[in-house]
PDB file of N, CA and C in Angstrom:
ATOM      1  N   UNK A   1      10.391  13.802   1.810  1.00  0.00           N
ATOM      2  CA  UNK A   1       9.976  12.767   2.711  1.00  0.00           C
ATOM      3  C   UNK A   1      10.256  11.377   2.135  1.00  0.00           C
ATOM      4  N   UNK A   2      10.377  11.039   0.961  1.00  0.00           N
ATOM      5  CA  UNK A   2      10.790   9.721  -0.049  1.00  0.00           C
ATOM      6  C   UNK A   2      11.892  10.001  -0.104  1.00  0.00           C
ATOM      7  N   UNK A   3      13.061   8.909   0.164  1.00  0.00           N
ATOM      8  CA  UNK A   3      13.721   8.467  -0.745  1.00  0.00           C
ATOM      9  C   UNK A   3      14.196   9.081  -2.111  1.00  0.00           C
ATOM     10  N   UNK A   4      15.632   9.243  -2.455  1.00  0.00           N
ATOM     11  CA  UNK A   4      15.534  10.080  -3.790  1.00  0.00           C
ATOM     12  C   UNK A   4      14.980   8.839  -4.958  1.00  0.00           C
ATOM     13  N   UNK A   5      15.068   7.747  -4.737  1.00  0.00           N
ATOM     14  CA  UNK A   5      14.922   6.762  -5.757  1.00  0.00           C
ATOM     15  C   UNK A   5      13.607   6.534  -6.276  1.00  0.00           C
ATOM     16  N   UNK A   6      12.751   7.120  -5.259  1.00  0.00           N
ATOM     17  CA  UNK A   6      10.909   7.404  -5.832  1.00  0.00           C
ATOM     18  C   UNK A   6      10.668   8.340  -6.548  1.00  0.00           C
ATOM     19  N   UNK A   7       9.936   8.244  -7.635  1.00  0.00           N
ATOM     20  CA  UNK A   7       9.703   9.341  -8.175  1.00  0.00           C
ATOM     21  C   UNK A   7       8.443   9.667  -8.019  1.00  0.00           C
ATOM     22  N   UNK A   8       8.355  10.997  -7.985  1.00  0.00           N
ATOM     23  CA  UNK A   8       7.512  11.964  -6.978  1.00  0.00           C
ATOM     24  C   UNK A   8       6.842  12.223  -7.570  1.00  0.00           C
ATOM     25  N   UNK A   9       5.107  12.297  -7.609  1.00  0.00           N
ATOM     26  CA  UNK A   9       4.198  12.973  -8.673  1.00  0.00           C
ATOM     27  C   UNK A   9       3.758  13.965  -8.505  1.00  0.00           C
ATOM     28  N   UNK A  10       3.299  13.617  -6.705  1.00  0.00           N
ATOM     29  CA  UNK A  10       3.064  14.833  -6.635  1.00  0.00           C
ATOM     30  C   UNK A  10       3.418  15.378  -5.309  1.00  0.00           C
ATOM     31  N   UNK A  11       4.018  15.944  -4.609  1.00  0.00           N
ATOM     32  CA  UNK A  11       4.335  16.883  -3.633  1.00  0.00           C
ATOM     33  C   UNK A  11       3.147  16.689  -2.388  1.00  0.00           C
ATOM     34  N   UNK A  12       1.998  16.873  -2.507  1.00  0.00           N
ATOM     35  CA  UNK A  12       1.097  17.201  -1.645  1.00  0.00           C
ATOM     36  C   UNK A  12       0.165  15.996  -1.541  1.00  0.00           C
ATOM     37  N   UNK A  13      -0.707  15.439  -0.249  1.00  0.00           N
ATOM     38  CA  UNK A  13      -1.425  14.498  -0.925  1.00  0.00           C
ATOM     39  C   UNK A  13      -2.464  14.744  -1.762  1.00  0.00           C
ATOM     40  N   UNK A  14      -3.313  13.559  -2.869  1.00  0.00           N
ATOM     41  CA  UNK A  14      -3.984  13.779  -3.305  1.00  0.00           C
ATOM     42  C   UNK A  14      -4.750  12.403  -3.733  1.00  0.00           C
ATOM     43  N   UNK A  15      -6.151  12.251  -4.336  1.00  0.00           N
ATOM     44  CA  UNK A  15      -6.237  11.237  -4.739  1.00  0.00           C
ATOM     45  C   UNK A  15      -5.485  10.839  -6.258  1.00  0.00           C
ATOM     46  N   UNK A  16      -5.131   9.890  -6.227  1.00  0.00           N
ATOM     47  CA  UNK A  16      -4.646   9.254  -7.724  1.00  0.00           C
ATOM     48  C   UNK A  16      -3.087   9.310  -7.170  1.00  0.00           C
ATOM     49  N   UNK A  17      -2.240   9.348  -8.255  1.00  0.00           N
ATOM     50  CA  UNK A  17      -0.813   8.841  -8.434  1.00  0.00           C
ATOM     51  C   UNK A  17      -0.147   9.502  -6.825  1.00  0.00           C
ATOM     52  N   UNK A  18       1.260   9.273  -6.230  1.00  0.00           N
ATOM     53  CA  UNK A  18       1.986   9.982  -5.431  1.00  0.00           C
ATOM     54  C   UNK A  18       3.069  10.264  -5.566  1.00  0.00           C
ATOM     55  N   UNK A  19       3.558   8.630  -5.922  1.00  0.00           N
ATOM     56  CA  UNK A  19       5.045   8.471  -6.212  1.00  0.00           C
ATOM     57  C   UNK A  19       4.750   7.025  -6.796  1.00  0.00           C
ATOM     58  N   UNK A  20       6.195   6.703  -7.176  1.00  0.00           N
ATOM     59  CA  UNK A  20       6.585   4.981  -7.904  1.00  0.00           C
ATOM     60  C   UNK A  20       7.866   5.141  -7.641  1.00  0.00           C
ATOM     61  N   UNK A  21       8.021   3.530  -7.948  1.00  0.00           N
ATOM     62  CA  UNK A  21       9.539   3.147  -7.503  1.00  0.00           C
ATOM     63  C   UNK A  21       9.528   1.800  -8.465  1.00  0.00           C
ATOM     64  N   UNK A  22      10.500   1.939  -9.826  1.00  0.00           N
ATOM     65  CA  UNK A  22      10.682   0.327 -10.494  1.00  0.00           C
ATOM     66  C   UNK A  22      11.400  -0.271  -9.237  1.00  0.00           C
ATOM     67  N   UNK A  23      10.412  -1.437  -9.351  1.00  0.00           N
ATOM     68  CA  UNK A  23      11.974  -2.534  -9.041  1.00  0.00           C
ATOM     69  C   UNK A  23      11.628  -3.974  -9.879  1.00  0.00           C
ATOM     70  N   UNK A  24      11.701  -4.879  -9.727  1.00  0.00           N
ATOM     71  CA  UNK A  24      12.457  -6.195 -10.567  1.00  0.00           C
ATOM     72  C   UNK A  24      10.915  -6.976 -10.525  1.00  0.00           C
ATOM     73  N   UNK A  25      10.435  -6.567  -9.649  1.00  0.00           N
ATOM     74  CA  UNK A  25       8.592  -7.268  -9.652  1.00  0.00           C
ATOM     75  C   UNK A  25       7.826  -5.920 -10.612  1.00  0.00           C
ATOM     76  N   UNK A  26       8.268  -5.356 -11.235  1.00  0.00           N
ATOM     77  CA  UNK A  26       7.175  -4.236 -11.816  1.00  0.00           C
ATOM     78  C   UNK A  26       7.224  -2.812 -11.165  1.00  0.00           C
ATOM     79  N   UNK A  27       6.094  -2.351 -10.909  1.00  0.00           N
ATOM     80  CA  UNK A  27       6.272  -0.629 -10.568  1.00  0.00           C
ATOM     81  C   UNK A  27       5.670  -0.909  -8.703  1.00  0.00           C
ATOM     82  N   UNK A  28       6.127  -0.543  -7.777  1.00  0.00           N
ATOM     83  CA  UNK A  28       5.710  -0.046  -7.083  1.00  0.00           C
ATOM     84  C   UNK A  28       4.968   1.215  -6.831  1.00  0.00           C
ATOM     85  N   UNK A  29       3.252   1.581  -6.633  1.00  0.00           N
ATOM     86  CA  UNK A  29       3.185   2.913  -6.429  1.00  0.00           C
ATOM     87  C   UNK A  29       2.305   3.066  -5.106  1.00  0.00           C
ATOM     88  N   UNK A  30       2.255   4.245  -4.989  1.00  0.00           N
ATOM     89  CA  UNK A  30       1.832   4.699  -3.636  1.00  0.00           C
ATOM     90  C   UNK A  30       0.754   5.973  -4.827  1.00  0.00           C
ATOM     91  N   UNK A  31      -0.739   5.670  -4.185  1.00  0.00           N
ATOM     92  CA  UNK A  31      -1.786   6.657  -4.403  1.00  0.00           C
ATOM     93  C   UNK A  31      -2.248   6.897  -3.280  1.00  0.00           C
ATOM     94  N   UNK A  32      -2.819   8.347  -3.442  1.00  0.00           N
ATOM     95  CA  UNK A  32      -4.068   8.982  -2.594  1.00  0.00           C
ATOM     96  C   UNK A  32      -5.276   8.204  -2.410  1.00  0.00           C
ATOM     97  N   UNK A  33      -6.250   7.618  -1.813  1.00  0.00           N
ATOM     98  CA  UNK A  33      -7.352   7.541  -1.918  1.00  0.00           C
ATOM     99  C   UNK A  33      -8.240   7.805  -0.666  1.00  0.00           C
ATOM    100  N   UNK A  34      -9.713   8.204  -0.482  1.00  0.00           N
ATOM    101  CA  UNK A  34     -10.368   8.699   0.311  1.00  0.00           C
ATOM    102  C   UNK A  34     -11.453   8.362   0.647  1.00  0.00           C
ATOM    103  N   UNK A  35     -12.424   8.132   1.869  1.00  0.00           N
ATOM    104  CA  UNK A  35     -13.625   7.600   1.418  1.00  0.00           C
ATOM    105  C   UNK A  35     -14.477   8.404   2.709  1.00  0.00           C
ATOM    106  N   UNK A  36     -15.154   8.859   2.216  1.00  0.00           N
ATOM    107  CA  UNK A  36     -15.950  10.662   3.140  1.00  0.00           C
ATOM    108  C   UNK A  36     -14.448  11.490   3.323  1.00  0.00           C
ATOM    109  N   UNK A  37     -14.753  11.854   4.875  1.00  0.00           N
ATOM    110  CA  UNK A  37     -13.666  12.506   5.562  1.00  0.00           C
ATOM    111  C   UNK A  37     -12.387  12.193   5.671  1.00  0.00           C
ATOM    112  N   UNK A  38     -12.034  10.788   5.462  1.00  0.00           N
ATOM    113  CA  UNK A  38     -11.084  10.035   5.612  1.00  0.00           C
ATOM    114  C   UNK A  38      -9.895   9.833   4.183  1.00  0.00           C
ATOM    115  N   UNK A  39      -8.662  10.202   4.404  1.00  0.00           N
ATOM    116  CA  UNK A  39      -7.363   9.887   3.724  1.00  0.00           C
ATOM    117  C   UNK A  39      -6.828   9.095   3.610  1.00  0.00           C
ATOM    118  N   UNK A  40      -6.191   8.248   3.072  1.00  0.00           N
ATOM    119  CA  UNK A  40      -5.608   6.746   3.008  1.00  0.00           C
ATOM    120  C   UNK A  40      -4.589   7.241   2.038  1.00  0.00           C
ATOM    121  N   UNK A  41      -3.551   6.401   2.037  1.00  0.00           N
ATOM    122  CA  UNK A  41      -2.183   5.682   1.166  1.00  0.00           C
ATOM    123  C   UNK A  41      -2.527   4.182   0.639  1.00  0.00           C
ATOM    124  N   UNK A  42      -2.338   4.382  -0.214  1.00  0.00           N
ATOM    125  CA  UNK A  42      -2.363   2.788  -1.202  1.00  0.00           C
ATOM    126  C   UNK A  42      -1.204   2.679  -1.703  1.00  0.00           C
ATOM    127  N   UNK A  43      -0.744   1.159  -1.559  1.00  0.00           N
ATOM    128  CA  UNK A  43       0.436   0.478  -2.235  1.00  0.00           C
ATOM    129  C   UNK A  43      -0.056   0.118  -3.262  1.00  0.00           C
ATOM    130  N   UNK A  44       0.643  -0.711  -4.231  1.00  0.00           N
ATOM    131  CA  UNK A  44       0.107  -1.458  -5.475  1.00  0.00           C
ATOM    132  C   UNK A  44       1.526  -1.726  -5.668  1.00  0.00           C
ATOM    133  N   UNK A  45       1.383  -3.097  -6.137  1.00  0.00           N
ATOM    134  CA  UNK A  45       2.206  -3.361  -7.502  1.00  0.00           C
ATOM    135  C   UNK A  45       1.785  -3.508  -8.874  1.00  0.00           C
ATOM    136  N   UNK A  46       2.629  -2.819 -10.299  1.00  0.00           N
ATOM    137  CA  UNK A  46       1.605  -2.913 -11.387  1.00  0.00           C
ATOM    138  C   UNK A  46       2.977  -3.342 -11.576  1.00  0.00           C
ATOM    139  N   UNK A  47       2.829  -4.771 -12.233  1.00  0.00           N
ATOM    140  CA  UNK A  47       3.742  -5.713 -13.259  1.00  0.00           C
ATOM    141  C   UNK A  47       3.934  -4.900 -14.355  1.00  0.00           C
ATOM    142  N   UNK A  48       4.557  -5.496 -15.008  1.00  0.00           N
ATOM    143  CA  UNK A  48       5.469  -5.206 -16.192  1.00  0.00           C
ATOM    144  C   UNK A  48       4.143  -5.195 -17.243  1.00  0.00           C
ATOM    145  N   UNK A  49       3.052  -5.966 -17.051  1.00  0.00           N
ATOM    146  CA  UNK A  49       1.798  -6.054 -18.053  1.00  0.00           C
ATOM    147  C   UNK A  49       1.022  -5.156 -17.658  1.00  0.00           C
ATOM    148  N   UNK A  50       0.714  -4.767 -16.799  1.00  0.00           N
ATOM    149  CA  UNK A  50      -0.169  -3.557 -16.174  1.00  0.00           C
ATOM    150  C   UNK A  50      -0.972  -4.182 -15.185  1.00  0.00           C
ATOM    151  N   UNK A  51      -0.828  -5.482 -15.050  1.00  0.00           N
ATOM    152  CA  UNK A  51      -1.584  -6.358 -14.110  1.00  0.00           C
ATOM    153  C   UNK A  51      -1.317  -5.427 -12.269  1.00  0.00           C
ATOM    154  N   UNK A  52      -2.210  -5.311 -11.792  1.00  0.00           N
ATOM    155  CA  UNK A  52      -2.239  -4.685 -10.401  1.00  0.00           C
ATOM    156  C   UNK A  52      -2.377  -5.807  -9.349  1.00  0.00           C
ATOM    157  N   UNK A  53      -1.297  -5.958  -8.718  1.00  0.00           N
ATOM    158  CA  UNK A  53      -0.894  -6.763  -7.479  1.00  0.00           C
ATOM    159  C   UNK A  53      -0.832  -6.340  -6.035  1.00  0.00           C
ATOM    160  N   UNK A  54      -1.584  -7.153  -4.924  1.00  0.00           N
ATOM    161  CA  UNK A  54      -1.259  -6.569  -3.310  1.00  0.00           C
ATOM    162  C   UNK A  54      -0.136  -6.689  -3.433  1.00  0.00           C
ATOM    163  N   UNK A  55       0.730  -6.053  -3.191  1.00  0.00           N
ATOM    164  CA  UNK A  55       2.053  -5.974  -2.487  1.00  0.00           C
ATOM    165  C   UNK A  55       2.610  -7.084  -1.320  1.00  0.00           C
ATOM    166  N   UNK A  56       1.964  -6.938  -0.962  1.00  0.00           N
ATOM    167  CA  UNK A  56       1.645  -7.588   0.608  1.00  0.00           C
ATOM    168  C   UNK A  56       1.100  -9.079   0.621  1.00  0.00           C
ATOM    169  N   UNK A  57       0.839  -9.616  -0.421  1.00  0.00           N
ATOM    170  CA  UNK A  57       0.240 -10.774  -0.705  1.00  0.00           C
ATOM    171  C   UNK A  57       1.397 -11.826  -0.346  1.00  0.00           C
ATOM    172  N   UNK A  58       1.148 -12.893   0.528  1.00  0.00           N
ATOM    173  CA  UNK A  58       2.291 -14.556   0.360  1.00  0.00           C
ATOM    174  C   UNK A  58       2.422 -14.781  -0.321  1.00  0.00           C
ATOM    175  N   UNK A  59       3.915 -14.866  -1.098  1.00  0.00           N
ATOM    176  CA  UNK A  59       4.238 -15.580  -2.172  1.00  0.00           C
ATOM    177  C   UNK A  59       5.921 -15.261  -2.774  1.00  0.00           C
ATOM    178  N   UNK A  60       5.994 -15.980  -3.854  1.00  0.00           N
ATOM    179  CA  UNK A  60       7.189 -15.201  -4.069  1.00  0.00           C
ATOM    180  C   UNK A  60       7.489 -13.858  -3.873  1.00  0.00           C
ATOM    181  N   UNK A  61       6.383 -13.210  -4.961  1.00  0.00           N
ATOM    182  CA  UNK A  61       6.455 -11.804  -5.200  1.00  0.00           C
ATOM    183  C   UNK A  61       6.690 -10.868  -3.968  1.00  0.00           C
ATOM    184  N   UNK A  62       5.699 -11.463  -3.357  1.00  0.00           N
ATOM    185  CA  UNK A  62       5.764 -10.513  -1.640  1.00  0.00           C
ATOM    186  C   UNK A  62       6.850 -10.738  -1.002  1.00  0.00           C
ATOM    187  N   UNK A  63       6.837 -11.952  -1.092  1.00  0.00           N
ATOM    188  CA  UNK A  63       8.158 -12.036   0.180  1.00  0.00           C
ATOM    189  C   UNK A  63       9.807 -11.494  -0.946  1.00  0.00           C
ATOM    190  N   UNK A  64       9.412 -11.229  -1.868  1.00  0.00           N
ATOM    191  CA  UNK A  64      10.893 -10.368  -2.374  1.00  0.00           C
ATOM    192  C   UNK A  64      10.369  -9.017  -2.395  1.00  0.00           C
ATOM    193  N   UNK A  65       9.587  -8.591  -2.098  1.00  0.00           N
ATOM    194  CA  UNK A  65       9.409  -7.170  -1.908  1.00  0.00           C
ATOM    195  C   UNK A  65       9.093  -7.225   0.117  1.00  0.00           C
ATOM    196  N   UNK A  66       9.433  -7.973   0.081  1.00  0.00           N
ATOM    197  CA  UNK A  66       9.206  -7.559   1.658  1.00  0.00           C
ATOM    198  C   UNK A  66      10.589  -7.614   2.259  1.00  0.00           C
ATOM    199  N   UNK A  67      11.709  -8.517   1.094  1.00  0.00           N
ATOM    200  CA  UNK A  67      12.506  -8.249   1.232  1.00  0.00           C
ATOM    201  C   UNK A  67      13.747  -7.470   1.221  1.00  0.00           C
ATOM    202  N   UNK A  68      12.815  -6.883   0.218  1.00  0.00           N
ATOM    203  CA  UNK A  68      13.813  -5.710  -0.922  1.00  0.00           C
ATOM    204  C   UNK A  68      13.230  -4.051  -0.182  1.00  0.00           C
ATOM    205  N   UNK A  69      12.080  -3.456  -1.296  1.00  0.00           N
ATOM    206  CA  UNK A  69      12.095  -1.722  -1.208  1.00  0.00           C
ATOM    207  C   UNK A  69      11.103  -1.538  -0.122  1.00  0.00           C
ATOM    208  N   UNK A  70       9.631  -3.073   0.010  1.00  0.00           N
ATOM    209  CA  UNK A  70       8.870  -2.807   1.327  1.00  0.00           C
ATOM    210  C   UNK A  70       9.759  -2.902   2.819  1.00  0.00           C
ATOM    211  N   UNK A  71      11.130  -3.636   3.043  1.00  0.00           N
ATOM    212  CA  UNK A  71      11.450  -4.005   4.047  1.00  0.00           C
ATOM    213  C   UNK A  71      12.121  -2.762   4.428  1.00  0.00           C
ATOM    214  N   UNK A  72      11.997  -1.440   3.654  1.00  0.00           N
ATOM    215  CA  UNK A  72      12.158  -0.076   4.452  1.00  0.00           C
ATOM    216  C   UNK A  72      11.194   1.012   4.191  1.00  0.00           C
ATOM    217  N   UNK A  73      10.221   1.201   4.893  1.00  0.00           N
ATOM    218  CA  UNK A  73       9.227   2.184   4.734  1.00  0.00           C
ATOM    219  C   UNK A  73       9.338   3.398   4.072  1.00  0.00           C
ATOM    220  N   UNK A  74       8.878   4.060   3.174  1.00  0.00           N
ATOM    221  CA  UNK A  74       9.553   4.952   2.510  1.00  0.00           C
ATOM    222  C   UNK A  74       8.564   6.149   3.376  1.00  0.00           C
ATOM    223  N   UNK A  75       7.933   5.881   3.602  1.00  0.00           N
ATOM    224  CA  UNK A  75       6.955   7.171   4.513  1.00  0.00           C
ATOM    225  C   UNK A  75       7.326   7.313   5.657  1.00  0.00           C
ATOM    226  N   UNK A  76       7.485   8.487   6.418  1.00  0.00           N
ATOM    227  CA  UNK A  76       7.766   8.872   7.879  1.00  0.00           C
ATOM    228  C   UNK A  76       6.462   8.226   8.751  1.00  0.00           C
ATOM    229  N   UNK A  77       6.550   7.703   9.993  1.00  0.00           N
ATOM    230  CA  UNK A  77       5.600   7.636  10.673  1.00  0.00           C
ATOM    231  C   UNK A  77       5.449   8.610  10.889  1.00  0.00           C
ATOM    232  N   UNK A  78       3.639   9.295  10.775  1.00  0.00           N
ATOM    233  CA  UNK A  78       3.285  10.707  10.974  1.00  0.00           C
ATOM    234  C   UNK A  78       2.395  10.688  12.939  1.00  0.00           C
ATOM    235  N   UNK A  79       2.459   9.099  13.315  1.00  0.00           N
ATOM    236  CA  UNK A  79       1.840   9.102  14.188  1.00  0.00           C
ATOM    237  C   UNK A  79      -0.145   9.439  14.101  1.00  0.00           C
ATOM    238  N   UNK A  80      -0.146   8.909  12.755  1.00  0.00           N
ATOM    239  CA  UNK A  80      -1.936   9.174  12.959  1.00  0.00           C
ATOM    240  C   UNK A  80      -2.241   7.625  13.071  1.00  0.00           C
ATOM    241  N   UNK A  81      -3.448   7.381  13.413  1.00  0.00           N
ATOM    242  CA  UNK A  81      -4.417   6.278  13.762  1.00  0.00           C
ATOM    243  C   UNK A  81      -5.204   6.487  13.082  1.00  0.00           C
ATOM    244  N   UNK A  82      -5.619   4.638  12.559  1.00  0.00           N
ATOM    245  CA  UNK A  82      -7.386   4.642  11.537  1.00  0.00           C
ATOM    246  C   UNK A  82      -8.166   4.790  12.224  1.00  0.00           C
ATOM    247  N   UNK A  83      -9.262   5.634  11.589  1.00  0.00           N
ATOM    248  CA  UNK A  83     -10.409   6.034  12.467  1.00  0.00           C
ATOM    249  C   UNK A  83     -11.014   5.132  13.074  1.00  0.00           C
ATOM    250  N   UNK A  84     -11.320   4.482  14.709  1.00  0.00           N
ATOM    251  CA  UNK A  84     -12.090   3.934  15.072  1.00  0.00           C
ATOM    252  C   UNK A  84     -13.391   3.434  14.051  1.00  0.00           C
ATOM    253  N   UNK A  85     -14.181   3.761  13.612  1.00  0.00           N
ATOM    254  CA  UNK A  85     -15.435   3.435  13.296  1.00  0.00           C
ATOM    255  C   UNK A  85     -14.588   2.492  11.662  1.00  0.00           C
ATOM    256  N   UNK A  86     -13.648   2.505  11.725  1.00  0.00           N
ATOM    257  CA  UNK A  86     -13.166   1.830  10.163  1.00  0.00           C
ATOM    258  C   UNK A  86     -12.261   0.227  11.048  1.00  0.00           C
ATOM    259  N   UNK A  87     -12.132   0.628  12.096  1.00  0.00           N
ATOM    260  CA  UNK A  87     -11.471  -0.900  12.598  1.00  0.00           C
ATOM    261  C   UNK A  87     -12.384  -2.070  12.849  1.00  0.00           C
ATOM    262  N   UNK A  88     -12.340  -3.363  12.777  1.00  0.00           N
ATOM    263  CA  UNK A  88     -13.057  -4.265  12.531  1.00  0.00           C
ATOM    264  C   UNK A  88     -12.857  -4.347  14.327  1.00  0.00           C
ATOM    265  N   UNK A  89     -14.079  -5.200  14.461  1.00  0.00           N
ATOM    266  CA  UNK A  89     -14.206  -5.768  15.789  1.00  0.00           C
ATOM    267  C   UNK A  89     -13.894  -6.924  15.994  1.00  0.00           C
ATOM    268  N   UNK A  90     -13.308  -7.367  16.856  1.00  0.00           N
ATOM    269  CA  UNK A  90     -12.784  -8.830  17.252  1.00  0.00           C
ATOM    270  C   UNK A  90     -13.557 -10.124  16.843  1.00  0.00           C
ATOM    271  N   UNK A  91     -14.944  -9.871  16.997  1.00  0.00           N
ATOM    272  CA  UNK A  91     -15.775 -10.677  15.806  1.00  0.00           C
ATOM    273  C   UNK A  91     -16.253 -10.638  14.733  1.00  0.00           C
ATOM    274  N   UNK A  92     -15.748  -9.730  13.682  1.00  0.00           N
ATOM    275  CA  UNK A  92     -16.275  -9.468  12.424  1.00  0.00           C
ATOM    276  C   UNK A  92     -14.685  -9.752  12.124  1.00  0.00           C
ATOM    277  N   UNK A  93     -13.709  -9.750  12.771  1.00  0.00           N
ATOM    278  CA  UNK A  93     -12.350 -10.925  12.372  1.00  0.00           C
ATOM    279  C   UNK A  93     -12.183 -11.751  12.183  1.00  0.00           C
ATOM    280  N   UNK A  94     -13.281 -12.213  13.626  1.00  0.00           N
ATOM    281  CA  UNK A  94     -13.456 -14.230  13.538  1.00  0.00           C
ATOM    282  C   UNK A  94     -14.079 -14.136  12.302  1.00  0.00           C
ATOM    283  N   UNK A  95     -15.231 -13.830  12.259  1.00  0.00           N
ATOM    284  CA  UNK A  95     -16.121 -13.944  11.108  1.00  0.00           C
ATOM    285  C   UNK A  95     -15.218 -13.815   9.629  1.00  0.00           C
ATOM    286  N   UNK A  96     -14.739 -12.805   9.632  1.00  0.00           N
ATOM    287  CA  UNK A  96     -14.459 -12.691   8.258  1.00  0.00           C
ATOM    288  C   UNK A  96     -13.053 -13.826   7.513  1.00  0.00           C
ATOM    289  N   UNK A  97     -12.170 -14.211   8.717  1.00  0.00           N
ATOM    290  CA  UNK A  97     -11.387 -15.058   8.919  1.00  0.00           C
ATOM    291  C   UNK A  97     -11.719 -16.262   8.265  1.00  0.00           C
ATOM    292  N   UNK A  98     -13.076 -16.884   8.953  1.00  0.00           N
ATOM    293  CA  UNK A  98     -13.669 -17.857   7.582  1.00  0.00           C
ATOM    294  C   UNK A  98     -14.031 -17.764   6.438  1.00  0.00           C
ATOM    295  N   UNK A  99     -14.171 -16.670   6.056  1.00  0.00           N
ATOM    296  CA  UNK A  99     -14.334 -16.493   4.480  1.00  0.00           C
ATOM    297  C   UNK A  99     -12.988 -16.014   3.935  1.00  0.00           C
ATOM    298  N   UNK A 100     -12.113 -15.830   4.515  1.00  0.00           N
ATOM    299  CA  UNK A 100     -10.352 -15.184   4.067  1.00  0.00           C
ATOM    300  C   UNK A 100     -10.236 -16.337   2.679  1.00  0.00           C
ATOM    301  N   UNK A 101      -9.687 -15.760   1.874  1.00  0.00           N
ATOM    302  CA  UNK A 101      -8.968 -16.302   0.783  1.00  0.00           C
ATOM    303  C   UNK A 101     -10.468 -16.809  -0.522  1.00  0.00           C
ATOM    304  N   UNK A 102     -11.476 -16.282  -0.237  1.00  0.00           N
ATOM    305  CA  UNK A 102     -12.646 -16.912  -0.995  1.00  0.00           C
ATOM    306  C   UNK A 102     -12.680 -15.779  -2.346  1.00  0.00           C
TER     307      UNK A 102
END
């Protein structure tokens, strides 16, 4: 399902490692993580120091990974949806919107 250029940890999901991918900002990885019933994928970037970075963050860094290995999804769309009860409501957006970046 990756790309041959990821290296694969583990086959199946799980929590902790999945895969990584060097590129020129540090390690790209993709982990398992879970919280009750619920499955998730995590990005990360871990620099060259071990420092752990959003991916996804404005800035140089992001916008060359948004240009580079993020600007092609390495996961198939599987067609699932976040669970309702985990999506924010149109006012806990506004709301949280003012505290963004604190």
């Amino acid at each position: 399902m990756l790309p041959p250029e990821w290296q694969v940890t583990s086959e199946s999901w799980t929590t902790g490692p999945i895969a990584a991918l060097d590129c020129d900002c540090g390690l790209l990885a993709i982990s398992g993580a879970s919280r009750g019933d619920d499955r998730f994928l995590a990005v990360a970037l871990i620099d060259r120091s071990g420092f752990v970075h959003d991916p996804f963050h404005i800035g140089p860094v992001g916008d060359a990974l948004a240009a580079g290995p993020l600007s092609k999804p390495p996961v198939i769309d599987m067609g699932l949806e976040w669970p309702e009860r985990l999506l924010a409501l149109d006012a806990q957006k506004q709301d949280s919107a003012k505290t963004a970046g604190i």
